[in-house]
PDB file of N, CA and C in Angstrom:
ATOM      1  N   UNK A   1      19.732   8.535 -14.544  1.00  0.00           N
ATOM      2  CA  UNK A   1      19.028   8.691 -13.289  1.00  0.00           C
ATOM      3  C   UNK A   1      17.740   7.860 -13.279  1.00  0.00           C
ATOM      4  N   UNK A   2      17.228   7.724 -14.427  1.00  0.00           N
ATOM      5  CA  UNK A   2      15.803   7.247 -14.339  1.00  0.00           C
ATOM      6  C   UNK A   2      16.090   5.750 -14.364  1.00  0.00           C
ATOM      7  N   UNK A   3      17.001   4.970 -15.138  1.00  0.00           N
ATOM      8  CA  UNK A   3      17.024   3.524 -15.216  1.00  0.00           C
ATOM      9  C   UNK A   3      17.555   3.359 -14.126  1.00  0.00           C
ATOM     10  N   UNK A   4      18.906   3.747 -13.236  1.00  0.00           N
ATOM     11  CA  UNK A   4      19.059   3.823 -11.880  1.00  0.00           C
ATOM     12  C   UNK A   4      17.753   3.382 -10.997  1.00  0.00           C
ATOM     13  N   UNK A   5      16.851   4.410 -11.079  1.00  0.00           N
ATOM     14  CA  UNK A   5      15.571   4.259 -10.476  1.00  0.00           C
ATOM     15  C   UNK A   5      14.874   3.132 -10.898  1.00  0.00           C
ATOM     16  N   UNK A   6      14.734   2.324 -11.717  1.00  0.00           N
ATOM     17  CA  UNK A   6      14.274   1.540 -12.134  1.00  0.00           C
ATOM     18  C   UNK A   6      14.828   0.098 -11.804  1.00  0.00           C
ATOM     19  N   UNK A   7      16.357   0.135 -11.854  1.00  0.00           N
ATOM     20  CA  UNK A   7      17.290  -1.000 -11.513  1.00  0.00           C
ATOM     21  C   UNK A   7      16.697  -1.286  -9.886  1.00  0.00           C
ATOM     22  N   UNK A   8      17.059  -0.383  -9.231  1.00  0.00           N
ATOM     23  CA  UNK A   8      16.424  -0.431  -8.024  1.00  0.00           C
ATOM     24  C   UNK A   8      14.913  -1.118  -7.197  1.00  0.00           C
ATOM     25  N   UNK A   9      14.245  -0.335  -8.261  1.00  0.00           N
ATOM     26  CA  UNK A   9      12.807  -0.821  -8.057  1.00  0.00           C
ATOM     27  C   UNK A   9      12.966  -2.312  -8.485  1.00  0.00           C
ATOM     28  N   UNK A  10      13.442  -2.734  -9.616  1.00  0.00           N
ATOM     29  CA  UNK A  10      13.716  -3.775  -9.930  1.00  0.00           C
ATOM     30  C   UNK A  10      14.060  -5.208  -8.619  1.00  0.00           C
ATOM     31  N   UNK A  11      15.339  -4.682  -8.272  1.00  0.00           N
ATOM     32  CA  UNK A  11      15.485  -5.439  -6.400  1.00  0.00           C
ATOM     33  C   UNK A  11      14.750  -5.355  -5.515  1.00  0.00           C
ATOM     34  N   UNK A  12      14.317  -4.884  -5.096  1.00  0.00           N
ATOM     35  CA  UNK A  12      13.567  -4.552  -4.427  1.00  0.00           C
ATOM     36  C   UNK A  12      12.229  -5.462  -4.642  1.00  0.00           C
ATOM     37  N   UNK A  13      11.308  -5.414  -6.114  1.00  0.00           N
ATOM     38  CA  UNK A  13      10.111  -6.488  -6.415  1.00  0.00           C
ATOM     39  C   UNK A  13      11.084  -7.784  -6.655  1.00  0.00           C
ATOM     40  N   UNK A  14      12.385  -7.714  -6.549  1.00  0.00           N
ATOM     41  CA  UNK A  14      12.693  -9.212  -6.369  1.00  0.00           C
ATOM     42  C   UNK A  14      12.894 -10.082  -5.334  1.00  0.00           C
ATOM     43  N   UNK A  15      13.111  -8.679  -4.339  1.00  0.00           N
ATOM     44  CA  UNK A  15      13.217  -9.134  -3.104  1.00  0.00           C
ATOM     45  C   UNK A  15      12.041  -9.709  -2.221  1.00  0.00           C
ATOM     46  N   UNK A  16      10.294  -8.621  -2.788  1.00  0.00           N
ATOM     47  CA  UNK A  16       9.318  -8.427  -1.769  1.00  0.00           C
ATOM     48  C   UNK A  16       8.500  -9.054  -2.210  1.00  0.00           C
ATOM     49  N   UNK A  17       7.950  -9.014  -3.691  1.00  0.00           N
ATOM     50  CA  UNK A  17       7.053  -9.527  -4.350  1.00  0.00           C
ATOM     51  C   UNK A  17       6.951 -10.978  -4.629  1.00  0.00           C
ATOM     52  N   UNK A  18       5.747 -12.050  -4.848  1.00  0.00           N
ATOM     53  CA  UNK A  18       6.251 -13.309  -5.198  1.00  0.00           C
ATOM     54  C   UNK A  18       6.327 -13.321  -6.644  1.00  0.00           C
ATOM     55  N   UNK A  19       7.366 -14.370  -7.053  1.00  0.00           N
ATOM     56  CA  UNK A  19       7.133 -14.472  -8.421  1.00  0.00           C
ATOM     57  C   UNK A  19       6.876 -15.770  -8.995  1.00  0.00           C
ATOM     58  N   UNK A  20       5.310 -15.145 -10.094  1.00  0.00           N
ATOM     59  CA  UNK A  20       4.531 -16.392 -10.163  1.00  0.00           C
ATOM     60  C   UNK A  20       4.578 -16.893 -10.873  1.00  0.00           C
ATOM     61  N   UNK A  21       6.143 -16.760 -11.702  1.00  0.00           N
ATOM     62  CA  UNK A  21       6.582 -17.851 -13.260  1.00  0.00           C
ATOM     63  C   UNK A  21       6.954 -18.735 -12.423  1.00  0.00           C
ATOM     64  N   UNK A  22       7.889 -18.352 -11.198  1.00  0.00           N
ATOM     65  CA  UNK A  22       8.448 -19.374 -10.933  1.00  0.00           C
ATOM     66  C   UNK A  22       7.208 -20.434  -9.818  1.00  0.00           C
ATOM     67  N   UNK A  23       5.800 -20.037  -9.528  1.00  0.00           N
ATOM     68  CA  UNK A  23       5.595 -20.922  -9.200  1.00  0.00           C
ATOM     69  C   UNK A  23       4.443 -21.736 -10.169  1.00  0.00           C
ATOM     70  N   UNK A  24       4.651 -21.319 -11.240  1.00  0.00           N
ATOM     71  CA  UNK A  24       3.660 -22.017 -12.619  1.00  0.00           C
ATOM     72  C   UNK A  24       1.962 -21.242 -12.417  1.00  0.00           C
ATOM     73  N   UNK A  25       2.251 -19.868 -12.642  1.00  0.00           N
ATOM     74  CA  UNK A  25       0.686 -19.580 -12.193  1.00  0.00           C
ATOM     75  C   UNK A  25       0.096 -19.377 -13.559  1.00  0.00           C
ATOM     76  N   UNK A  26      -0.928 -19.991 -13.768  1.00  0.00           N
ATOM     77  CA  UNK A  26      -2.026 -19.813 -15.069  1.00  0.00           C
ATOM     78  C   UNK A  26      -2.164 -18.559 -14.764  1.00  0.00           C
ATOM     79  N   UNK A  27      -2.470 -17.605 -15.839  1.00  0.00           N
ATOM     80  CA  UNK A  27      -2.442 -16.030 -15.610  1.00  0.00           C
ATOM     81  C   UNK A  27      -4.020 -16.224 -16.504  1.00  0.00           C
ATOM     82  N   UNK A  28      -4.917 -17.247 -17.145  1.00  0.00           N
ATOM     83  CA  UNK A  28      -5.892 -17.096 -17.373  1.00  0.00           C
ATOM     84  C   UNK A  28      -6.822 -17.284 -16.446  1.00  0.00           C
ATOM     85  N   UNK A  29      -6.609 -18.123 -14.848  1.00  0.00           N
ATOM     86  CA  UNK A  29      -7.094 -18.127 -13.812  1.00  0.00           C
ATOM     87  C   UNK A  29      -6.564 -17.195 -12.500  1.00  0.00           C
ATOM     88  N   UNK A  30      -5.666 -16.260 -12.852  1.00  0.00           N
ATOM     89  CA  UNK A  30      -5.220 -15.499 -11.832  1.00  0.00           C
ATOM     90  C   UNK A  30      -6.064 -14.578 -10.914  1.00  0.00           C
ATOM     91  N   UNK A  31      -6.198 -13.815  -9.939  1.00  0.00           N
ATOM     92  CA  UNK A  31      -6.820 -13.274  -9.589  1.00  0.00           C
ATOM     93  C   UNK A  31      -6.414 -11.460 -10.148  1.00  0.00           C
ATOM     94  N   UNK A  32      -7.008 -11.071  -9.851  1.00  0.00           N
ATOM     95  CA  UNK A  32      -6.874  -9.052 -10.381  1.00  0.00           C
ATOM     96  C   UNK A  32      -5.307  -8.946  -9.625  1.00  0.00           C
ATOM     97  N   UNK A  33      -5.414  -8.608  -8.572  1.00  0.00           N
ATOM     98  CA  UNK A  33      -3.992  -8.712  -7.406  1.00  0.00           C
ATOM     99  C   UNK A  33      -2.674  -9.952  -8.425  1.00  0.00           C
ATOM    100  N   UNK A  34      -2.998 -10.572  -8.544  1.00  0.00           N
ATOM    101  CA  UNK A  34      -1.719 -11.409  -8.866  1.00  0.00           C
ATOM    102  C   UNK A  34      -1.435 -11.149 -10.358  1.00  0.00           C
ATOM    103  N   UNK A  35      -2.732 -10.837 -11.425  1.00  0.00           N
ATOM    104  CA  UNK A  35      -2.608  -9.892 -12.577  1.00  0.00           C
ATOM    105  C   UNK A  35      -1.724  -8.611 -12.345  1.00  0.00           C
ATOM    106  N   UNK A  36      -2.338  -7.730 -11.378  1.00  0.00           N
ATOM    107  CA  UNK A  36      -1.416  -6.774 -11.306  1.00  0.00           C
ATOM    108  C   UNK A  36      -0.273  -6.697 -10.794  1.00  0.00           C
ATOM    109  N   UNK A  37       0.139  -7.585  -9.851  1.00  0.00           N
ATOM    110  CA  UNK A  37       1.855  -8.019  -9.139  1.00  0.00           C
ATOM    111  C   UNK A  37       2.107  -8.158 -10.612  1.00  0.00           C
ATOM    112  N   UNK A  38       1.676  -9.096 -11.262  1.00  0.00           N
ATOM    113  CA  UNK A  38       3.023  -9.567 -12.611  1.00  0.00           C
ATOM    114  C   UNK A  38       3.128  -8.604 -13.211  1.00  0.00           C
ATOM    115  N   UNK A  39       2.317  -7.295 -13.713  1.00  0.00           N
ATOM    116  CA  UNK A  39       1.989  -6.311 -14.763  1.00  0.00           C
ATOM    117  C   UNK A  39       3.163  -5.789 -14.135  1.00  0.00           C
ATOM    118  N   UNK A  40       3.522  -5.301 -12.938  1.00  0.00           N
ATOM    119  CA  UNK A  40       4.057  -4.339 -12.398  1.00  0.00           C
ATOM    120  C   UNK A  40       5.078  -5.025 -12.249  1.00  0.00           C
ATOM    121  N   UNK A  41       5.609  -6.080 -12.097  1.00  0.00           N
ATOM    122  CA  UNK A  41       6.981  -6.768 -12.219  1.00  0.00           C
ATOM    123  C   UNK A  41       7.434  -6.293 -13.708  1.00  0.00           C
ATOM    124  N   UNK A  42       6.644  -6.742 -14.476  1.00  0.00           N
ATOM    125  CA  UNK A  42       7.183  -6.758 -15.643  1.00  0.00           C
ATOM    126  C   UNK A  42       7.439  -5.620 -16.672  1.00  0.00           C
ATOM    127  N   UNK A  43       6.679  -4.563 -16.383  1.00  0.00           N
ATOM    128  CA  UNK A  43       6.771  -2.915 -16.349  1.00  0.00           C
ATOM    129  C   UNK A  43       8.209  -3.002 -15.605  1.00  0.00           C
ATOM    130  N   UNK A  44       8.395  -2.952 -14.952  1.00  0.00           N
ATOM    131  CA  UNK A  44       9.701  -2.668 -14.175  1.00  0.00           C
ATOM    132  C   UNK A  44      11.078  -3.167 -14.685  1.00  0.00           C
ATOM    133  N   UNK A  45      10.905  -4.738 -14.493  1.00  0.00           N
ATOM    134  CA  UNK A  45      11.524  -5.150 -15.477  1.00  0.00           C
ATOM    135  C   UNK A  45      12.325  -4.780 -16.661  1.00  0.00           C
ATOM    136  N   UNK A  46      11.329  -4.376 -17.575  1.00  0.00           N
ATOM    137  CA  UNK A  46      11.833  -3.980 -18.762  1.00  0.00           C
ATOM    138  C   UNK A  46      11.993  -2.696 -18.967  1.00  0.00           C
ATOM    139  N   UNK A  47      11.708  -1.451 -17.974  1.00  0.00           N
ATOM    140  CA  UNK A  47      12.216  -0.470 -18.047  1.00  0.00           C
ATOM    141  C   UNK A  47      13.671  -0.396 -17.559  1.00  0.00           C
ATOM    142  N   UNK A  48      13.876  -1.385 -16.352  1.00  0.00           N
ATOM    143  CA  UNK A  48      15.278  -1.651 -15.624  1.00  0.00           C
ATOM    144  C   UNK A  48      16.252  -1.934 -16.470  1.00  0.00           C
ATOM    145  N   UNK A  49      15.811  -3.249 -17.764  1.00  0.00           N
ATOM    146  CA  UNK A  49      17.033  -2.996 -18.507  1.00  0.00           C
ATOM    147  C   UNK A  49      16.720  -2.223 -20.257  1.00  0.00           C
ATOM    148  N   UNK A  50      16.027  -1.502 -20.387  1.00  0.00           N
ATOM    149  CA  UNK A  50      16.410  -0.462 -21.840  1.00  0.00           C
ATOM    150  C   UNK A  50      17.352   0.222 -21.105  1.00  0.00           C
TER     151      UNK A  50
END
């Protein structure tokens, strides 16, 4: 039930969110907001697939 929930959330930030590997973003010049979009992609992410 819970990775379910997670797979989901998963589509969903793939659908809504931008993603800023793919547009080459320096994450040592990022802003707080685009720090936290990736944190929370990537939290998700990797809970989606354990």
């Amino acid at each position: 039930m819970k990775k379910q929930c997670f797979i989901l959330l998963a589509t969903i930030n793939k659908t809504l969110l931008p993603s800023y590997t793919k547009k080459r973003l320096d994450l040592s010049k990022a802003s707080k907001i685009e720090l936290l979009i990736f944190g929370w992609r990537l939290f998700v992410t990797k809970r989606a697939l354990n």
